[in-house]
N, C-alpha and C. Protein backbone atom coordinates (compact mmCIF):
# COMPACT_ATOMS: atom_id res chain seq x y z
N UNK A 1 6.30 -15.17 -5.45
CA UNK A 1 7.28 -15.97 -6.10
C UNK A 1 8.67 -15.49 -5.70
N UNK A 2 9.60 -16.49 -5.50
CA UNK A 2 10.85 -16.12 -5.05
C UNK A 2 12.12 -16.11 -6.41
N UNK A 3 12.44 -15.75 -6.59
CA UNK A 3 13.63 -15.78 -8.22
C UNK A 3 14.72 -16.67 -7.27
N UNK A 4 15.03 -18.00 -8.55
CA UNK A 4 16.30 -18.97 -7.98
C UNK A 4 17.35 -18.31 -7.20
N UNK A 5 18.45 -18.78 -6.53
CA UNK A 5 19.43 -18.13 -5.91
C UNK A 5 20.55 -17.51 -6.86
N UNK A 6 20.73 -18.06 -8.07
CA UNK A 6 21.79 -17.41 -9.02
C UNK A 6 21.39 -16.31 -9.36
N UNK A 7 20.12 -15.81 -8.97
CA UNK A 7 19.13 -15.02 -9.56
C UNK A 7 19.30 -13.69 -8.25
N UNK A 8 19.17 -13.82 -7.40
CA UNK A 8 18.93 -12.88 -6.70
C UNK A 8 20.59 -12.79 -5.71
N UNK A 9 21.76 -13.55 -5.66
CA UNK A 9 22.93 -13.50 -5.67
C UNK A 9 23.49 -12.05 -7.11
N UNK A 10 23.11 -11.93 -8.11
CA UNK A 10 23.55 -11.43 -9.25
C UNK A 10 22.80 -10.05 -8.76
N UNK A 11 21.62 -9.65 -7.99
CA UNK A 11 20.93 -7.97 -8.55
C UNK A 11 21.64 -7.44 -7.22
N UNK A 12 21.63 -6.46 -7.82
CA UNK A 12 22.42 -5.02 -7.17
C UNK A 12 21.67 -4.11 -6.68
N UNK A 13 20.69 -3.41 -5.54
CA UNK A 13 19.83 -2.48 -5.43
C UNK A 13 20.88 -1.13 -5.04
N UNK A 14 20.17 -0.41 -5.54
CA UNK A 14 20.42 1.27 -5.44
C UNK A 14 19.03 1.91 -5.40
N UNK A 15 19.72 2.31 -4.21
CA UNK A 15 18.93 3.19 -2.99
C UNK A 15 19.49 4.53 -3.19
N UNK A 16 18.25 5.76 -3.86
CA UNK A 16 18.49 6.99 -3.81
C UNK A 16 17.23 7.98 -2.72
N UNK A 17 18.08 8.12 -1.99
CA UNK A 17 17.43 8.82 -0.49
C UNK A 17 16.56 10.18 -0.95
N UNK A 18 15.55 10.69 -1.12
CA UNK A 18 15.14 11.87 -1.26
C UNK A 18 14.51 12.57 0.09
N UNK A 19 14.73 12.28 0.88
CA UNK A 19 14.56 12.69 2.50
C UNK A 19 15.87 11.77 3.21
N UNK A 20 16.33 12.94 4.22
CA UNK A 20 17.06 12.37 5.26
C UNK A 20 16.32 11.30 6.05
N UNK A 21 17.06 9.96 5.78
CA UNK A 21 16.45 9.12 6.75
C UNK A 21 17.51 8.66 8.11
N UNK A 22 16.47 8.59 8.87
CA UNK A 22 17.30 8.45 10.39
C UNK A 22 16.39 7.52 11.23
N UNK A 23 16.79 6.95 12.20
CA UNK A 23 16.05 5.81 13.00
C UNK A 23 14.75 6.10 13.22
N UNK A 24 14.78 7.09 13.24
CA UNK A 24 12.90 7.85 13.89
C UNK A 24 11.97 7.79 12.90
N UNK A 25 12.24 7.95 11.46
CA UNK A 25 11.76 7.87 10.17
C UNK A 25 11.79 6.78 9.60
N UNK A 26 12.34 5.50 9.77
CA UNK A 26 12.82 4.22 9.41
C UNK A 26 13.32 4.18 8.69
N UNK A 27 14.77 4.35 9.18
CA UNK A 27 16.02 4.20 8.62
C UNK A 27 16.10 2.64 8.07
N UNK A 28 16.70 1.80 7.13
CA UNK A 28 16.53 0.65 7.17
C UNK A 28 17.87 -0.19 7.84
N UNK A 29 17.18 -0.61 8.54
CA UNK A 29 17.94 -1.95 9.34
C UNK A 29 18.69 -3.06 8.86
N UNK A 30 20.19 -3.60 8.61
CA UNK A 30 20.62 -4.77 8.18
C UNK A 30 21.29 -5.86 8.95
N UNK A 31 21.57 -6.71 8.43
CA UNK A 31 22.39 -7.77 9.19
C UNK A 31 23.89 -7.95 8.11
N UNK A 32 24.66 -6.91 8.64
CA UNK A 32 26.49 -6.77 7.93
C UNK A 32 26.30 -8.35 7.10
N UNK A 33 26.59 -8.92 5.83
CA UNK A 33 27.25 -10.03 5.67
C UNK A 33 26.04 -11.14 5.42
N UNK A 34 25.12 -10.78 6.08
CA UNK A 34 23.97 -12.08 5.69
C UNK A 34 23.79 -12.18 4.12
N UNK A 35 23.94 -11.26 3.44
CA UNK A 35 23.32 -11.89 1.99
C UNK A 35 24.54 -13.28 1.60
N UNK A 36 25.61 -13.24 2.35
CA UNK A 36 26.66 -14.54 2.26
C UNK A 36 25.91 -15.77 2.62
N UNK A 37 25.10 -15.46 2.74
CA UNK A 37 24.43 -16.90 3.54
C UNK A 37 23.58 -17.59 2.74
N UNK A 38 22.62 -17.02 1.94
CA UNK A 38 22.02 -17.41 1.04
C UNK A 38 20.60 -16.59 1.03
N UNK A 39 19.91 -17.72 1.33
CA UNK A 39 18.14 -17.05 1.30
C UNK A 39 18.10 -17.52 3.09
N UNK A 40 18.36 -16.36 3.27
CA UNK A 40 18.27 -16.48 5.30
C UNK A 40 17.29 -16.36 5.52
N UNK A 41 16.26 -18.10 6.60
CA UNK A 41 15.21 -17.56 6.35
C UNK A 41 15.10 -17.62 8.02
N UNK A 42 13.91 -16.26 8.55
CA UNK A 42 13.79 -16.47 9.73
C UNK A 42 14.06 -17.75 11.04
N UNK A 43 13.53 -18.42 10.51
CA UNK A 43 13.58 -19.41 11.73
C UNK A 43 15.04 -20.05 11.79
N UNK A 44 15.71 -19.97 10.82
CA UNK A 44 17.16 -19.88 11.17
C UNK A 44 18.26 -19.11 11.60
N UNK A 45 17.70 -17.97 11.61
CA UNK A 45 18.44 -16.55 12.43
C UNK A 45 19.00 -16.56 13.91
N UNK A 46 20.18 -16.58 13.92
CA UNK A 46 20.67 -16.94 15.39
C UNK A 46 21.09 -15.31 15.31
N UNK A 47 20.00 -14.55 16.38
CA UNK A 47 19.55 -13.56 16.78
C UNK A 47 21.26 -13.16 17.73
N UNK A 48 21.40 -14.41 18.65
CA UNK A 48 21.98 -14.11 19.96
C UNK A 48 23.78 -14.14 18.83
N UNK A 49 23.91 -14.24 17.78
CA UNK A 49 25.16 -13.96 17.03
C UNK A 49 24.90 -12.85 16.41
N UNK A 50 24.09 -12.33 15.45
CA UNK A 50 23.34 -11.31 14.25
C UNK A 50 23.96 -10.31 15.18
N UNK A 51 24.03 -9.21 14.49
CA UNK A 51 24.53 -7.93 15.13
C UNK A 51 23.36 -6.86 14.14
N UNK A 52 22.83 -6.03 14.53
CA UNK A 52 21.69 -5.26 13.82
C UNK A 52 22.59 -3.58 13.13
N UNK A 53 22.53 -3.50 11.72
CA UNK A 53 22.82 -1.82 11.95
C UNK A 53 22.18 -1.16 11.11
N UNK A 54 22.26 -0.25 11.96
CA UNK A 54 20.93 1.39 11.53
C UNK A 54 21.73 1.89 10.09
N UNK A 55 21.22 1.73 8.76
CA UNK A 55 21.63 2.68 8.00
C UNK A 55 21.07 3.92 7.62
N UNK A 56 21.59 4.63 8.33
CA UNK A 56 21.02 6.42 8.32
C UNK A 56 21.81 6.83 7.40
N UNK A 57 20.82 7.66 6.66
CA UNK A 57 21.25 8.43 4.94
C UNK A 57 21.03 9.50 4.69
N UNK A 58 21.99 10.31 4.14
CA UNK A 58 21.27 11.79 4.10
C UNK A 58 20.48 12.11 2.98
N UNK A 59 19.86 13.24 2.55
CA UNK A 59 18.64 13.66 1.69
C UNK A 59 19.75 13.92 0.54
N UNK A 60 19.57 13.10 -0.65
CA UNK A 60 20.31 13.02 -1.55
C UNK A 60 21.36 11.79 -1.39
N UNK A 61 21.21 11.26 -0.78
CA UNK A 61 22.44 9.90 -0.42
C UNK A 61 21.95 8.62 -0.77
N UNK A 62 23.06 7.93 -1.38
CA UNK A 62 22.85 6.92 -2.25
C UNK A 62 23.33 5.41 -1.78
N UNK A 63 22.61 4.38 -1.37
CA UNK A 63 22.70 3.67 -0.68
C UNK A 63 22.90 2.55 -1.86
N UNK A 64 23.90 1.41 -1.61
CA UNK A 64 24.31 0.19 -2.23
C UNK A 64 23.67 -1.20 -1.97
N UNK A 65 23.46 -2.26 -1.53
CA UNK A 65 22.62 -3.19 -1.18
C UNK A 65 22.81 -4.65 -2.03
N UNK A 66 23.25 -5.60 -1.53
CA UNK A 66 22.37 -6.48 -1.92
C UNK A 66 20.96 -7.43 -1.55
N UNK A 67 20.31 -7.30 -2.59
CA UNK A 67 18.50 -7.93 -1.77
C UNK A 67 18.90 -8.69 -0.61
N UNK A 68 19.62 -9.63 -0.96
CA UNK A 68 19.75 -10.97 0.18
C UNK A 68 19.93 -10.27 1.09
N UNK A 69 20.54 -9.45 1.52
CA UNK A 69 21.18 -8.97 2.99
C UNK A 69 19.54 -8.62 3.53
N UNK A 70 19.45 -9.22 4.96
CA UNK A 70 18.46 -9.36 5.39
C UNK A 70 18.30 -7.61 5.95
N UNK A 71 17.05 -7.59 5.94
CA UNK A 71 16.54 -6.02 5.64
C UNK A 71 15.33 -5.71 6.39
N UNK A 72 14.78 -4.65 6.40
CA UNK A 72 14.18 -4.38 7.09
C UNK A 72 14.02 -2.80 7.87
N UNK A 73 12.58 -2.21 8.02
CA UNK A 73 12.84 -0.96 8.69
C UNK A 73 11.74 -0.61 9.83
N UNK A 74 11.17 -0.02 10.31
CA UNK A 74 10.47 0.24 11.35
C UNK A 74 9.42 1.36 11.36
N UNK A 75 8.29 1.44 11.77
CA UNK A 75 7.68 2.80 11.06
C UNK A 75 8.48 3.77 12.20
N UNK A 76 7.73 4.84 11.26
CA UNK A 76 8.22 6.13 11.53
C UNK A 76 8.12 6.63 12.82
N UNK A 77 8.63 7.38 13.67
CA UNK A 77 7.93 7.65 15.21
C UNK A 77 8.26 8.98 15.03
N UNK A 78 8.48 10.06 14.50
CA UNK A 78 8.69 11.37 14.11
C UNK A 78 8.01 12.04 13.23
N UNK A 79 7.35 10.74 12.49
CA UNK A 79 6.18 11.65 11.46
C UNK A 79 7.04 12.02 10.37
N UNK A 80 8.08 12.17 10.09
CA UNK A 80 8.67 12.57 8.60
C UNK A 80 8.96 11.35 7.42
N UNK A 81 9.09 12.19 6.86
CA UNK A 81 9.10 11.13 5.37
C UNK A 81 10.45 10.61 5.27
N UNK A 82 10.26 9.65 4.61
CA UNK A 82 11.45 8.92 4.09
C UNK A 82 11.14 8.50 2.23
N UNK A 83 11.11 9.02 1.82
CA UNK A 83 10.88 9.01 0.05
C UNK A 83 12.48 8.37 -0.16
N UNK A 84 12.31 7.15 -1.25
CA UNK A 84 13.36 6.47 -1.88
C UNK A 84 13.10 5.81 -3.09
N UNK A 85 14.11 6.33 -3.63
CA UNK A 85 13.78 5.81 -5.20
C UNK A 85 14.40 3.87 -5.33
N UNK A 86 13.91 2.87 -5.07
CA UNK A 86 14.60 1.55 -5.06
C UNK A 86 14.59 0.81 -6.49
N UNK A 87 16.17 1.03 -6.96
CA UNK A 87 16.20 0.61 -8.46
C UNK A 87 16.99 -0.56 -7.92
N UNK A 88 16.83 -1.70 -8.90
CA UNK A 88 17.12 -2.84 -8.58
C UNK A 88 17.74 -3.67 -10.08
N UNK A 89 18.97 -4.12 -10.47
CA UNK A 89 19.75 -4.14 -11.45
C UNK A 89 20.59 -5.67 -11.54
N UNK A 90 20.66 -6.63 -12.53
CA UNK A 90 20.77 -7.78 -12.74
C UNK A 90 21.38 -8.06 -14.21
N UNK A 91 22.26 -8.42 -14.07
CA UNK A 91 22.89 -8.99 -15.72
C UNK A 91 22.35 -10.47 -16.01
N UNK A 92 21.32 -10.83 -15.54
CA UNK A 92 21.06 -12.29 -15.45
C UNK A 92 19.53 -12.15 -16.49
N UNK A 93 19.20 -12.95 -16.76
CA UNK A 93 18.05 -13.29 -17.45
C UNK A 93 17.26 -14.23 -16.92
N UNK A 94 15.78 -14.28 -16.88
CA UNK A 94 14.96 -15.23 -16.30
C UNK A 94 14.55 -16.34 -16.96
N UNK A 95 14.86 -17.63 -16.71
CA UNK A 95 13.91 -18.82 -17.28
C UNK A 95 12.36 -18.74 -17.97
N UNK A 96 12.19 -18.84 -19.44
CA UNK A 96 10.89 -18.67 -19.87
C UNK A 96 9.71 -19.75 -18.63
N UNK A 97 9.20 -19.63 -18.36
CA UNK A 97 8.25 -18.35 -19.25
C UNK A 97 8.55 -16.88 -18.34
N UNK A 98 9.29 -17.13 -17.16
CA UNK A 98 9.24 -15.63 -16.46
C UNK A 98 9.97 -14.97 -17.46
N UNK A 99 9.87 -13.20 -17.01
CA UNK A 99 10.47 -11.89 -17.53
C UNK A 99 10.42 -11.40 -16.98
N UNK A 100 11.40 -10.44 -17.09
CA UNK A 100 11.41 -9.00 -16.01
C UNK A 100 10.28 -8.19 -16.36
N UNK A 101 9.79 -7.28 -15.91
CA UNK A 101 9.01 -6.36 -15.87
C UNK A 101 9.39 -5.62 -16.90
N UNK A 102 10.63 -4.77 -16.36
CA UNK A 102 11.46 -3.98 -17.20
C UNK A 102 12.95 -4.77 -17.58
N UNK A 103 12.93 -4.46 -18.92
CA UNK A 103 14.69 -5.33 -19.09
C UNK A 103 15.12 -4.60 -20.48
N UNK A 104 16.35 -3.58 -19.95
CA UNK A 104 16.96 -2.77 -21.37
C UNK A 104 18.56 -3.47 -21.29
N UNK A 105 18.80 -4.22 -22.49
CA UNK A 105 20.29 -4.80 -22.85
C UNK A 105 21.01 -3.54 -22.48
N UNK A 106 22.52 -3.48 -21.85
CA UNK A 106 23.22 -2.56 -21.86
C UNK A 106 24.13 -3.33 -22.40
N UNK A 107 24.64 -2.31 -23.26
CA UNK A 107 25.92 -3.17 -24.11
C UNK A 107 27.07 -2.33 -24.15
């Protein structure tokens, strides 16, 4: 299931690195600016414009995100870990009958 666009425009992910990640470990991959676009879906990706970048993080480093921004990472070719804690955060509320999983009011 995909959550409407007002829906996934509004969450915020935070990315807490517990291993240095670097290209060899799969660092994750973005496209600068795509979450502006909407729900980018493959077959509309004009590859030969997209510009690709490596976000390498250090062990303890805290990465910002929004879902939309098209994403992505690569396995590992070094054999080391990449452990990440992916919290994911929304002031929005879901249409009954959906619910969040987890949902604490901050007031």
């Amino acid at each position: 299931m995909q959550p409407p666009l007002e829906i996934l425009e509004n969450i915020v992910t935070i990315r807490i690195h517990l291993d240095k990640t670097v290209t060899e470990n799969g660092a994750l991959k973005v496209i600068p600016t795509s979450h502006l676009k909407g729900i980018y879906r493959p077959e509309t990706i004009e590859w030969n414009v997209e510009t690709e970048h490596m976000c390498e993080v250090e062990k303890g480093g805290v990465m910002l995100m929004k879902p939309l921004t098209l994403h992505a990472s690569n396995r590992t070719t070094n054999h080391k870990q990449r452990r990440v804690l992916h919290l994911e955060f929304s002031t929005k509320q879901l249409k009954k009958p959906l619910q969040w999983l987890e949902y604490d009011l901050v007031k």
